[in-house]
Each structure stands twice: as structure tokens, then as C-alpha cells.
N, C-alpha and C. Protein backbone atom coordinates (compact mmCIF):
# COMPACT_ATOMS: atom_id res chain seq x y z
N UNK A 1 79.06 122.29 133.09
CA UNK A 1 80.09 122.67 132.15
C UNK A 1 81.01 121.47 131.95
N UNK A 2 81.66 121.32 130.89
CA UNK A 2 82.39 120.00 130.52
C UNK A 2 83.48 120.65 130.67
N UNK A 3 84.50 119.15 131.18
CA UNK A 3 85.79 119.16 131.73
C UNK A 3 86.85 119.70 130.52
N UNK A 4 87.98 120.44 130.89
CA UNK A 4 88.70 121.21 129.88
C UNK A 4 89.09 119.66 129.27
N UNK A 5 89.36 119.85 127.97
CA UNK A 5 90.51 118.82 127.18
C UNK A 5 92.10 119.00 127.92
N UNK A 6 92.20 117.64 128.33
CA UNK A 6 93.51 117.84 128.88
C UNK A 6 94.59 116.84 128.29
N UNK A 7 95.32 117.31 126.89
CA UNK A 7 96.48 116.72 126.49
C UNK A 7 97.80 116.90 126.73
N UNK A 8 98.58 116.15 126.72
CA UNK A 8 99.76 115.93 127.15
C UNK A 8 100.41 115.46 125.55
N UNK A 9 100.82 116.71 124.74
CA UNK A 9 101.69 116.27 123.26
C UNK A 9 102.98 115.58 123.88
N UNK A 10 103.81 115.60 125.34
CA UNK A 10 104.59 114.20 125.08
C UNK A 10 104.37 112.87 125.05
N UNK A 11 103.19 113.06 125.53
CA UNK A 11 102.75 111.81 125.60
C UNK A 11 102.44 111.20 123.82
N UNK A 12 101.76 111.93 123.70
CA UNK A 12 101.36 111.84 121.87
C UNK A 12 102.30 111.48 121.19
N UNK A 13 103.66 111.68 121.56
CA UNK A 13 104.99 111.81 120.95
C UNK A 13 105.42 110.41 121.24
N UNK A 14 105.38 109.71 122.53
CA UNK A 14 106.16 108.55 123.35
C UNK A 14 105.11 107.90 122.27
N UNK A 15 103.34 108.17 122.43
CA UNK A 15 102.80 107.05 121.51
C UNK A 15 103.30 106.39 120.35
N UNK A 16 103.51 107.69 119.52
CA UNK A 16 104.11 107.52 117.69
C UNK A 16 105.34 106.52 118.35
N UNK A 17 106.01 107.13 118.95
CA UNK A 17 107.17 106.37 118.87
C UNK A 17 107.00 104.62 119.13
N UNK A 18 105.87 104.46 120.16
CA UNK A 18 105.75 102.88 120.12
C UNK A 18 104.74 102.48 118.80
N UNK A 19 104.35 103.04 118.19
CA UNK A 19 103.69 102.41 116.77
C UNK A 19 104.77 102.27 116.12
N UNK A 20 105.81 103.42 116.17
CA UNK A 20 106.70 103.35 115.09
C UNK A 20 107.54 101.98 115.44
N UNK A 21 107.38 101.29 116.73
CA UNK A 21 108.51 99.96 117.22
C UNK A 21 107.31 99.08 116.88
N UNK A 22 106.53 99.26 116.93
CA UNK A 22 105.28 98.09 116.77
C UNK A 22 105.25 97.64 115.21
N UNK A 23 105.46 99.16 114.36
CA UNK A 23 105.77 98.54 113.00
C UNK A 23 106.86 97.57 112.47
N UNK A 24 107.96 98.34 112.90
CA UNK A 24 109.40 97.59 112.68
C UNK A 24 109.17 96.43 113.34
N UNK A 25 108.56 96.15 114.09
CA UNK A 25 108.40 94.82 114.60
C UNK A 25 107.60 94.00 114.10
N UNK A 26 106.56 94.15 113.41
CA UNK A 26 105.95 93.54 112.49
C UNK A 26 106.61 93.50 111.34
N UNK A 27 106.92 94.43 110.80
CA UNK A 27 107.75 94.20 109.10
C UNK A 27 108.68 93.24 109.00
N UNK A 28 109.63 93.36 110.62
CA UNK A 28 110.79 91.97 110.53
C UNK A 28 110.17 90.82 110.82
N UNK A 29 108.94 90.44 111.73
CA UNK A 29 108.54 88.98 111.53
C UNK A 29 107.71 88.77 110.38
N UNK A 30 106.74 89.59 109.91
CA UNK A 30 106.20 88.67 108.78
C UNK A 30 107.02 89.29 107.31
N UNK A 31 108.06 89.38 107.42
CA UNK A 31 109.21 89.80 106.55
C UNK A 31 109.89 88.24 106.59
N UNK A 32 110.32 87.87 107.71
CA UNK A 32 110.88 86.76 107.78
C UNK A 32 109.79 85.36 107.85
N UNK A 33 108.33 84.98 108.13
CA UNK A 33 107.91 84.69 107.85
C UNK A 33 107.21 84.35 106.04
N UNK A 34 107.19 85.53 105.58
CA UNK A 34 107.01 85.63 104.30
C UNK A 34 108.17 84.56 103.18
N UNK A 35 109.28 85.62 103.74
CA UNK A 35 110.67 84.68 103.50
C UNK A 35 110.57 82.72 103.24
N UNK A 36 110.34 82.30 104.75
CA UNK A 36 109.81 80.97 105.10
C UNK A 36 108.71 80.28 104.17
N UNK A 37 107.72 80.96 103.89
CA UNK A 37 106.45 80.60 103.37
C UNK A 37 106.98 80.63 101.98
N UNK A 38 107.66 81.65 100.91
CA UNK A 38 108.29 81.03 99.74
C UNK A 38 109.19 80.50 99.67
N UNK A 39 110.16 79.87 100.72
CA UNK A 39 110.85 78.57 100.44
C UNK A 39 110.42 77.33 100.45
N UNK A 40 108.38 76.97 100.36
CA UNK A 40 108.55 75.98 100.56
C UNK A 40 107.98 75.38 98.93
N UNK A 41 107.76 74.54 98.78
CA UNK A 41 108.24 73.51 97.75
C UNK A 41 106.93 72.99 97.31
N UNK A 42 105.86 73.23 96.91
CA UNK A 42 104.65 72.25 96.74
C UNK A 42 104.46 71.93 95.65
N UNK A 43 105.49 72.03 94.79
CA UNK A 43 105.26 71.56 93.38
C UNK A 43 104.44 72.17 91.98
N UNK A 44 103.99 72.00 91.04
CA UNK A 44 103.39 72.84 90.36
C UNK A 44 101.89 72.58 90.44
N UNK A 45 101.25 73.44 89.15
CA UNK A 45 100.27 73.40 88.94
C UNK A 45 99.75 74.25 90.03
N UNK A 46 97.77 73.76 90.40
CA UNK A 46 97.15 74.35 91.08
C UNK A 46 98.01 75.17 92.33
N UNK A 47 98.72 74.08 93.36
CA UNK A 47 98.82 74.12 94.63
C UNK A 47 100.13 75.33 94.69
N UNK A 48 100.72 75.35 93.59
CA UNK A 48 101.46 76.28 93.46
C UNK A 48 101.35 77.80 93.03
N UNK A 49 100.44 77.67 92.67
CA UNK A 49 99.71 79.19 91.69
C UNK A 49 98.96 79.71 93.11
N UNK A 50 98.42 78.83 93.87
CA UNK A 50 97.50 79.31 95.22
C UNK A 50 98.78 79.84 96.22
N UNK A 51 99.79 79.09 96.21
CA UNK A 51 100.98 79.62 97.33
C UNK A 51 101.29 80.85 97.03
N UNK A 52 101.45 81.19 95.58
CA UNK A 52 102.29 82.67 95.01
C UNK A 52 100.86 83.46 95.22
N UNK A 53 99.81 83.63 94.67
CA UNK A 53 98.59 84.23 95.18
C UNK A 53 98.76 84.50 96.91
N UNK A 54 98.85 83.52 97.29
CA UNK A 54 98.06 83.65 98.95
C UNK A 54 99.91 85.18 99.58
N UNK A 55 100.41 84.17 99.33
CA UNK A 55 101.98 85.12 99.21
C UNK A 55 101.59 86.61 98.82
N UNK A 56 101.46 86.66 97.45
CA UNK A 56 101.25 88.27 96.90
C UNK A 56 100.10 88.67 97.48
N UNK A 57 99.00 87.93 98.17
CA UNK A 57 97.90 89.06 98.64
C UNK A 57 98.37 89.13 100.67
N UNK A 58 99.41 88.30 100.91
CA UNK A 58 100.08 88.12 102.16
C UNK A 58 100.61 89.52 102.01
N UNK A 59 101.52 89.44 101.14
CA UNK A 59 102.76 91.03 101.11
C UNK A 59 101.90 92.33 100.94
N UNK A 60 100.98 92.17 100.09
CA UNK A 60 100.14 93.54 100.20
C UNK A 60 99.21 94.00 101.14
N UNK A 61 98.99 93.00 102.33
CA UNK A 61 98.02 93.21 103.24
C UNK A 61 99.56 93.47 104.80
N UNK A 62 100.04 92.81 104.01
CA UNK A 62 101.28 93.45 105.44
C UNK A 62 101.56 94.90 104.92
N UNK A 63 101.95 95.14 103.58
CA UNK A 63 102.66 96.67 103.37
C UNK A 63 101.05 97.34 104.00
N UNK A 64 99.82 97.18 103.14
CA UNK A 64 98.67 97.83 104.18
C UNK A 64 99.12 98.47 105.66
N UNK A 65 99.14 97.37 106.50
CA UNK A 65 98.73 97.31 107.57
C UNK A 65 100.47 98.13 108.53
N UNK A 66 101.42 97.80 107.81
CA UNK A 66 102.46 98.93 108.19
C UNK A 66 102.19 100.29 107.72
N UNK A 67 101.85 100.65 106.52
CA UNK A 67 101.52 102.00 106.51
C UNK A 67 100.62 102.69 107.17
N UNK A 68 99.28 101.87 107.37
CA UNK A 68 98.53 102.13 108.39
C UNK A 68 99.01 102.71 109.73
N UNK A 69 99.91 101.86 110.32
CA UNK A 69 100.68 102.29 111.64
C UNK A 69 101.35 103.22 111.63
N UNK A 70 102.17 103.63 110.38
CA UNK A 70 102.78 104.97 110.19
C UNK A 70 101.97 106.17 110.23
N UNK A 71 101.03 105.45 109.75
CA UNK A 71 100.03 106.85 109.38
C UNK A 71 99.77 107.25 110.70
N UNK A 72 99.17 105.97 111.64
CA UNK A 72 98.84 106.61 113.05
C UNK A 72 99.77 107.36 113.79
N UNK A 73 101.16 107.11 113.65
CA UNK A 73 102.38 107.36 114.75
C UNK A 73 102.10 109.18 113.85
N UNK A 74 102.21 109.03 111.93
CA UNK A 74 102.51 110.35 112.29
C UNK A 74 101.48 111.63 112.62
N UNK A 75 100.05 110.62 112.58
CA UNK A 75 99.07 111.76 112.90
C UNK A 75 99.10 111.87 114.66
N UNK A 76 99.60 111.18 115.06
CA UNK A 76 99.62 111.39 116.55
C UNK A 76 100.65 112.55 116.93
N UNK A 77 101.30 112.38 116.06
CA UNK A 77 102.98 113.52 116.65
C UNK A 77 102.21 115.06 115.70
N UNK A 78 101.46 114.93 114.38
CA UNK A 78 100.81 116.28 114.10
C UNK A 78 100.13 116.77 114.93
N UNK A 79 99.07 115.71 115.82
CA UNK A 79 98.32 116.04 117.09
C UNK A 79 98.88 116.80 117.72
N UNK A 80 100.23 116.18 118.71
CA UNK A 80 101.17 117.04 118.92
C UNK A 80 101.64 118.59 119.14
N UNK A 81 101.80 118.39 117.74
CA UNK A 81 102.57 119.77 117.40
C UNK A 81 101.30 120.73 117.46
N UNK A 82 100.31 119.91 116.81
CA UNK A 82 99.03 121.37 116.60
C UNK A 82 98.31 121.48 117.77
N UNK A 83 97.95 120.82 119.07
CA UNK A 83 98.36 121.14 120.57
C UNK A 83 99.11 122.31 120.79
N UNK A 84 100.26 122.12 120.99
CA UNK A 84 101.30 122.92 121.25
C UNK A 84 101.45 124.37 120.68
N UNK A 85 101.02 124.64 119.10
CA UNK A 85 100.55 125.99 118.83
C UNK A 85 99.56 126.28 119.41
N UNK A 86 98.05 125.83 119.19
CA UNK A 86 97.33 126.14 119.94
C UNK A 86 97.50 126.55 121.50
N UNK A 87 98.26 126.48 122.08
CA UNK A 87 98.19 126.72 123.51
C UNK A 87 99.09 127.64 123.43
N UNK A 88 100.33 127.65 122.70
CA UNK A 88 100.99 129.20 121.73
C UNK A 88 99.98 129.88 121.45
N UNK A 89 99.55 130.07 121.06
CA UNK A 89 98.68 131.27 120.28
C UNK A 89 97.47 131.67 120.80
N UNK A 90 96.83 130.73 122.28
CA UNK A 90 96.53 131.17 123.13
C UNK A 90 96.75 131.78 123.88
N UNK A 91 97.98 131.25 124.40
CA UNK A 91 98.60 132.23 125.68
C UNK A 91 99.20 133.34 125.42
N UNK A 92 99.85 133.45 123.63
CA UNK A 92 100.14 135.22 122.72
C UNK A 92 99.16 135.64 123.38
N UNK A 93 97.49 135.26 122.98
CA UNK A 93 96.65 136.07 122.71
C UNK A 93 96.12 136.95 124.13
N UNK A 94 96.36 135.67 125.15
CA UNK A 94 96.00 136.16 126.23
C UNK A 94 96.95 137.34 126.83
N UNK A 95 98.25 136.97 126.45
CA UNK A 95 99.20 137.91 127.15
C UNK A 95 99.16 139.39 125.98
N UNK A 96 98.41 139.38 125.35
CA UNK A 96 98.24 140.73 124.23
C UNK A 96 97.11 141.55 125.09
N UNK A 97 95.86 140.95 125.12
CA UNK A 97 94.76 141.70 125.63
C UNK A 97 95.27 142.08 126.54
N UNK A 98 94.38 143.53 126.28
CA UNK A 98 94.73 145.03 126.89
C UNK A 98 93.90 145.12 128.15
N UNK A 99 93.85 145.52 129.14
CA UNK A 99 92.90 144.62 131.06
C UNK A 99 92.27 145.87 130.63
N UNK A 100 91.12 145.26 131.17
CA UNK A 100 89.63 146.13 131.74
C UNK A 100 89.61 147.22 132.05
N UNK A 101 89.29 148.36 131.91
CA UNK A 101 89.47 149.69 132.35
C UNK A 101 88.59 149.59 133.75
């Protein structure tokens, strides 16, 4: 017989919460990196059209990759919560049934 599932929704909860610091922590360095990278100066033409490119596909692969992390923190805390009914609406159910004659 296989071992019961054994979750711990605070734990699920402490997780979200470090994605949710892992994000903010990414958004402010390559926020401020980003920053850095269009102050610099390479002049026109080609080499310049490639900086604003590499830049605009930079910013859309960071917003990606933060929403991504949100997404995980908040499916981890739905985990959570839908744990926590479940073991509600188990233990209703158990404490309803009527014992064995």
C-alpha cells in the first residue's frame, strides 16, 4: 500500500512567500540593470537599433519570468487552501457517519 500524502499547507504558504521575495528581488536588479544597459551610448545606426531590440526583448523576458514566479507562489498558497478544505470536509464527513450497528 502507498504511503499517505503528507502535506504541510504552512509550509506551502512560507514557500509562496519566498518566490514572492525571489521575485521582488529579481525585478529590482534587472530593473536596475536594465536602467544601466540604456544609459549607455553606442551611437547610431546598426549598433544602436540592436541595443533597443536586445533591451525590449531583455524587458519582456524579465516581465515573463516574474509573472511566472507569481504564478508559482500563487498556485502554491491555492495548494494550500485546497489541502486544508479537503481535510475539512473529510473530517465533516467522518465526524457525520452514523457507527456500525
Amino acid at each position: 500500500m502507498p504511503e499517505p500524502l503528507r502535506v504541510d499547507p504552512t509550509e506551502l504558504h512560507l514557500i509562496a512567500g519566498r518566490l514572492e521575495g525571489h521575485t521582488s528581488d529579481f525585478l529590482a536588479a534587472h530593473s536596475g540593470s536594465h536602467w544601466r544597459a540604456a544609459q549607455v551610448s553606442i551611437g547610431s545606426g546598426a549598433a544602436s537599433a540592436a541595443l533597443r531590440q536586445m533591451l525590449c526583448k531583455w524587458e519582456d523576458d524579465g516581465g515573463h519570468f516574474a509573472a511566472r514566479l507569481t504564478k508559482h507562489a500563487e498556485d502554491h498558497r491555492e495548494a494550500a487552501v485546497r489541502y486544508i478544505n479537503t481535510d475539512t470536509v473529510g473530517a465533516d464527513a467522518i465526524d457525520a457517519a452514523d457507527p456500525a450497528p
